[in-house]
Protein backbone atom coordinates (compact mmCIF):
# COMPACT_ATOMS: atom_id res chain seq x y z
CA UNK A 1 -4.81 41.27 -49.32
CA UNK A 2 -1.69 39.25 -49.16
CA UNK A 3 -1.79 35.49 -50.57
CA UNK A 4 -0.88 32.29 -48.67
CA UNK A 5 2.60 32.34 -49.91
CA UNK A 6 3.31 35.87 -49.31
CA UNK A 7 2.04 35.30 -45.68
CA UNK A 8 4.22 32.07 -45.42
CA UNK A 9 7.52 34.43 -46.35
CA UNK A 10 6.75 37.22 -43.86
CA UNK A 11 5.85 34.28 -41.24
CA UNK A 12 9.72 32.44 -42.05
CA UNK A 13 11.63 36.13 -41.87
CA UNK A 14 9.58 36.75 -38.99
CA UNK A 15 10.92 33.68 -37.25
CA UNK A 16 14.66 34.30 -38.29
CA UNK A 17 14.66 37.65 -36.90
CA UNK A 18 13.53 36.52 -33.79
CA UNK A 19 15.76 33.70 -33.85
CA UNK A 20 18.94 36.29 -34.75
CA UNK A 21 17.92 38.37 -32.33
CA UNK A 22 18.06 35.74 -29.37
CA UNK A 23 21.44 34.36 -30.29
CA UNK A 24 22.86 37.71 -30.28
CA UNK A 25 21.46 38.86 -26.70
CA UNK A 26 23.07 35.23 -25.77
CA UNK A 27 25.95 36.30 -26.81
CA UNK A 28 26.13 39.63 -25.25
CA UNK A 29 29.25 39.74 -22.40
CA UNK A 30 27.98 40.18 -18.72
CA UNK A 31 30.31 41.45 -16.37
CA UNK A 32 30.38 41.21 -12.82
CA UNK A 33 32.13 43.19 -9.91
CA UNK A 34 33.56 40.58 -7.46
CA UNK A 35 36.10 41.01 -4.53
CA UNK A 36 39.76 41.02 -5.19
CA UNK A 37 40.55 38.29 -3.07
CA UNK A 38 37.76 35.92 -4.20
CA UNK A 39 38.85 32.61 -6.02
CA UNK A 40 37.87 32.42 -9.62
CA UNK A 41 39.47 29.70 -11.68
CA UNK A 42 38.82 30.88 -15.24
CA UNK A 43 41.75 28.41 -16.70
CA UNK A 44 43.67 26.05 -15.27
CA UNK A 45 47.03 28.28 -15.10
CA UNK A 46 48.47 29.87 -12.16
CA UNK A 47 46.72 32.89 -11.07
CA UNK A 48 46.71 35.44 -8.60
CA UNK A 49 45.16 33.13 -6.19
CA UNK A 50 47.83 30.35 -6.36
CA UNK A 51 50.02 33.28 -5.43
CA UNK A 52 48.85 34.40 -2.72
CA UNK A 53 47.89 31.28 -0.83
CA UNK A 54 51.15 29.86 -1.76
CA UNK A 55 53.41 32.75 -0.29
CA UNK A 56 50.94 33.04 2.62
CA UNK A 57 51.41 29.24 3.33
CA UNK A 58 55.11 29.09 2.75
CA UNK A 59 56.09 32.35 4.67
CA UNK A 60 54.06 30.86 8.00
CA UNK A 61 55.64 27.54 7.45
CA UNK A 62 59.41 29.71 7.52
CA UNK A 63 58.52 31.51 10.42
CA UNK A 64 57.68 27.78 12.19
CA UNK A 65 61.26 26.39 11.72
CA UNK A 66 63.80 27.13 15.13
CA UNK A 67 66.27 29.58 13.07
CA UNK A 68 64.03 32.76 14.00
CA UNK A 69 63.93 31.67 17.75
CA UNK A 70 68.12 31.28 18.31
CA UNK A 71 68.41 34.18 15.67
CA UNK A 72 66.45 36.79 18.46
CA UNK A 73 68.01 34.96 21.38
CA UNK A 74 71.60 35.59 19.81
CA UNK A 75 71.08 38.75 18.51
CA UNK A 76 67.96 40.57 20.22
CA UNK A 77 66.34 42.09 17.30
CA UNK A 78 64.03 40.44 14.24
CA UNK A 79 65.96 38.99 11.50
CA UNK A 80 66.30 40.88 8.52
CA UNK A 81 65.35 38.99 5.31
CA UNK A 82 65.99 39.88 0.93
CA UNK A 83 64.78 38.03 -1.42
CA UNK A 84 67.34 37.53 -4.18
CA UNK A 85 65.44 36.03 -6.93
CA UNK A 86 62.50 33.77 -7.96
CA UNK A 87 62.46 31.96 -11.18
CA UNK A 88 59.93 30.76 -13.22
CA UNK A 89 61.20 27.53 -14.48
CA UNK A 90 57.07 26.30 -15.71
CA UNK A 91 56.02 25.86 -19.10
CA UNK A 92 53.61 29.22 -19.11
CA UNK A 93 54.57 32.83 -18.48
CA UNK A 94 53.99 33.63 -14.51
CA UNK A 95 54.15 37.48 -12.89
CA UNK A 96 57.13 36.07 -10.71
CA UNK A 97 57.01 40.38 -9.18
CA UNK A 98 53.26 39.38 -8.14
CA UNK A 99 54.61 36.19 -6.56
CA UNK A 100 57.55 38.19 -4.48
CA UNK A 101 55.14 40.88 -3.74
CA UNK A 102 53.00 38.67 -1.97
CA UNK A 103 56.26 36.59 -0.05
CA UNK A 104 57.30 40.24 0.74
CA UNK A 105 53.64 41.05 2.30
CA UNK A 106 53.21 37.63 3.95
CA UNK A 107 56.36 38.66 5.89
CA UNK A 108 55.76 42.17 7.37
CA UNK A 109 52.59 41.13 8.13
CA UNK A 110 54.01 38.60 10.25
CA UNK A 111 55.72 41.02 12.45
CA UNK A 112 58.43 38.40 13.09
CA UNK A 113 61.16 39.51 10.38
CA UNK A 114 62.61 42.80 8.65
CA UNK A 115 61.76 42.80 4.96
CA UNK A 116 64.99 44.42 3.01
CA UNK A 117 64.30 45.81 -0.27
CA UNK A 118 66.81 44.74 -3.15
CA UNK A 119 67.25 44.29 -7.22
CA UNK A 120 65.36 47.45 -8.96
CA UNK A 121 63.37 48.80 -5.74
CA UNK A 122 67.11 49.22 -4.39
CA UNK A 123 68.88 50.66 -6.87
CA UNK A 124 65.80 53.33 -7.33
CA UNK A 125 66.49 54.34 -4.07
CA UNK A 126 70.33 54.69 -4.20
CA UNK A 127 69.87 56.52 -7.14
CA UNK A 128 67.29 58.82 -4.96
CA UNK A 129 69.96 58.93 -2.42
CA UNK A 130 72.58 60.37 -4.95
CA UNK A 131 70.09 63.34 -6.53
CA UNK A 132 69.36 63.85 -2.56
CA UNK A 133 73.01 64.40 -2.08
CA UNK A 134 73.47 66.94 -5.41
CA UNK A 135 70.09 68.65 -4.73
CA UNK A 136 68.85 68.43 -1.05
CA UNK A 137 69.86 70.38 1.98
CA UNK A 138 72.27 68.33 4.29
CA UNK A 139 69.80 68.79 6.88
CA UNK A 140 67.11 66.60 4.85
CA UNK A 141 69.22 64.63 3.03
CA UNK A 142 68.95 60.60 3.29
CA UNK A 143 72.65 59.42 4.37
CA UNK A 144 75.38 57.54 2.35
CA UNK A 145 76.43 54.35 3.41
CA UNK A 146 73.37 54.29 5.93
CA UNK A 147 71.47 51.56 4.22
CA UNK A 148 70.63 48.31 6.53
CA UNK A 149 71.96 44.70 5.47
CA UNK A 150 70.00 41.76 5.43
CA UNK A 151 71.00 38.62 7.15
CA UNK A 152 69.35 36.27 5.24
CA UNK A 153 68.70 35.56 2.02
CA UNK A 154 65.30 33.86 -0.13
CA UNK A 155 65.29 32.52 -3.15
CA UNK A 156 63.38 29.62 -4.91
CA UNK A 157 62.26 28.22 -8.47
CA UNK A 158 58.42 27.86 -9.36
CA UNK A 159 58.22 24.88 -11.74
CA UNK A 160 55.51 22.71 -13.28
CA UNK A 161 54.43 19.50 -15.62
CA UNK A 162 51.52 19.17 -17.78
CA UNK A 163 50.16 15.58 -18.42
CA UNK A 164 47.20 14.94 -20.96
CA UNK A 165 45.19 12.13 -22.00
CA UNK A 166 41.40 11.45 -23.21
CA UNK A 167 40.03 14.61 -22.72
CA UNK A 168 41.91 15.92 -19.09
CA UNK A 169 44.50 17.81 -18.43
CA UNK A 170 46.60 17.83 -15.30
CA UNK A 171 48.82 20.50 -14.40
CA UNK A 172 51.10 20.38 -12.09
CA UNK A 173 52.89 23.20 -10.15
CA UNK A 174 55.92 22.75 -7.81
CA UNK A 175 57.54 26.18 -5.62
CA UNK A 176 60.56 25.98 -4.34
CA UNK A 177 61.96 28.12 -1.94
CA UNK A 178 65.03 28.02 0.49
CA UNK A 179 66.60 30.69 3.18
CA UNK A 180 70.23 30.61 3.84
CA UNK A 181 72.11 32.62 6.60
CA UNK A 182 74.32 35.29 4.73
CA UNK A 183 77.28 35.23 7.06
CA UNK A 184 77.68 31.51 7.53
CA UNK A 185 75.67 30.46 4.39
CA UNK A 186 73.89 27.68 6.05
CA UNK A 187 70.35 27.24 4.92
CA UNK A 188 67.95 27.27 7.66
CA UNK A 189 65.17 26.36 5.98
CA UNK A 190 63.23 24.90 2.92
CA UNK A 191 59.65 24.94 1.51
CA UNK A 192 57.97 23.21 -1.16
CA UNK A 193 54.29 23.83 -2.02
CA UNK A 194 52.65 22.17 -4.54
CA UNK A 195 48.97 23.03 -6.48
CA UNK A 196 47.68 20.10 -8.77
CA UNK A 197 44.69 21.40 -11.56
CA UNK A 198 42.61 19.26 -13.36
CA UNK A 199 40.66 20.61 -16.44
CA UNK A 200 38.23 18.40 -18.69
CA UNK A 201 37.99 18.84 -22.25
CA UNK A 202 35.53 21.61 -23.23
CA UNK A 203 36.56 25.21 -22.59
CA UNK A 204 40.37 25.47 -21.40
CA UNK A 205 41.98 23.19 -23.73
């Protein structure tokens, strides 16, 4: 039979196994299906939401402004808008091709303008076009010199500032975005959106 001391050793190894084992089922990682769409703010940084509402916000507030109304009245058709570039000026790395996807979506959906495709997406098709003309019939073939202009332009800047003191961090973002008429190169309208985040000291910093 076991003395007191030997029974005091098993006892304390008992104890740290038990205790080992609970800090490693703690830190086990759960995972957990959500919808695309729903807001999670895992860090303060701009995300896919930020994105989205932003272009959905901005896009409404273009189609608001009196350009699109004379534009149909002079012309009798939608406008037909490119988007030339968007910049990340900020002080973090940002998916700017998420952020012009979701402009781009915001205005089909809108029904109000024609989106024209330009940069890569553009020159993937023209170089489609050119195989078409080596390689497909001239019955199927897409046409040269066929392609449909855009008459207005959109372009912006997505900028930020970080301020932090005691513990808190406040981040700032600022989007930019302007339209401008190609033929007469007056700008009918500009939108600025801006997101403020606050994170306390503890797990983003």
């Amino acid at each position: 039979m076991p003395d007191a001391q030997t029974r005091r050793t098993a006892l304390r190894l008992m104890l740290v196994a038990a205790v080992t084992a609970g800090l490693a089922a703690c830190g086990g990682t759960k995972v957990s299906r959500v919808e695309a769409d729903k807001q999670i703010d895992v860090t303060d940084q701009w995300n896919s939401t930020d994105s989205k509402l932003v272009a959905d916000q901005m896009i409404e507030d273009m189609l608001t402004f009196p350009w699109v109304d004379k534009w149909q009245k002079a012309n009798d058709r939608m406008p037909r808008v490119i988007i030339q570039s968007v910049r990340n000026k900020s002080h973090e790395h940002i998916p700017v091709d998420t952020f012009i996807n979701d402009l781009k979506r915001a205005m089909l959906r809108s029904g109000k303008v024609q989106f024209v495709s330009g940069g890569a997406a553009r020159e993937q098709v023209r170089e489609e076009r050119k195989q078409q003309d080596v390689y497909a019939s001239e019955e199927t073939r897409a046409r040269m010199g066929a392609e449909t202009g855009a008459d207005f332009a959109l372009s912006g800047t997505i900028s930020s500032t970080v301020q932090q003191a005691d513990g808190t961090r406040v981040t700032f973002y600022q989007v930019d975005l302007n339209l401008i008429d190609l033929t007469t190169t007056e700008e009918v309208w500009y939108g600025q959106k801006k997101i403020k985040k606050v994170a306390e000291k503890g797990g983003w910093f």
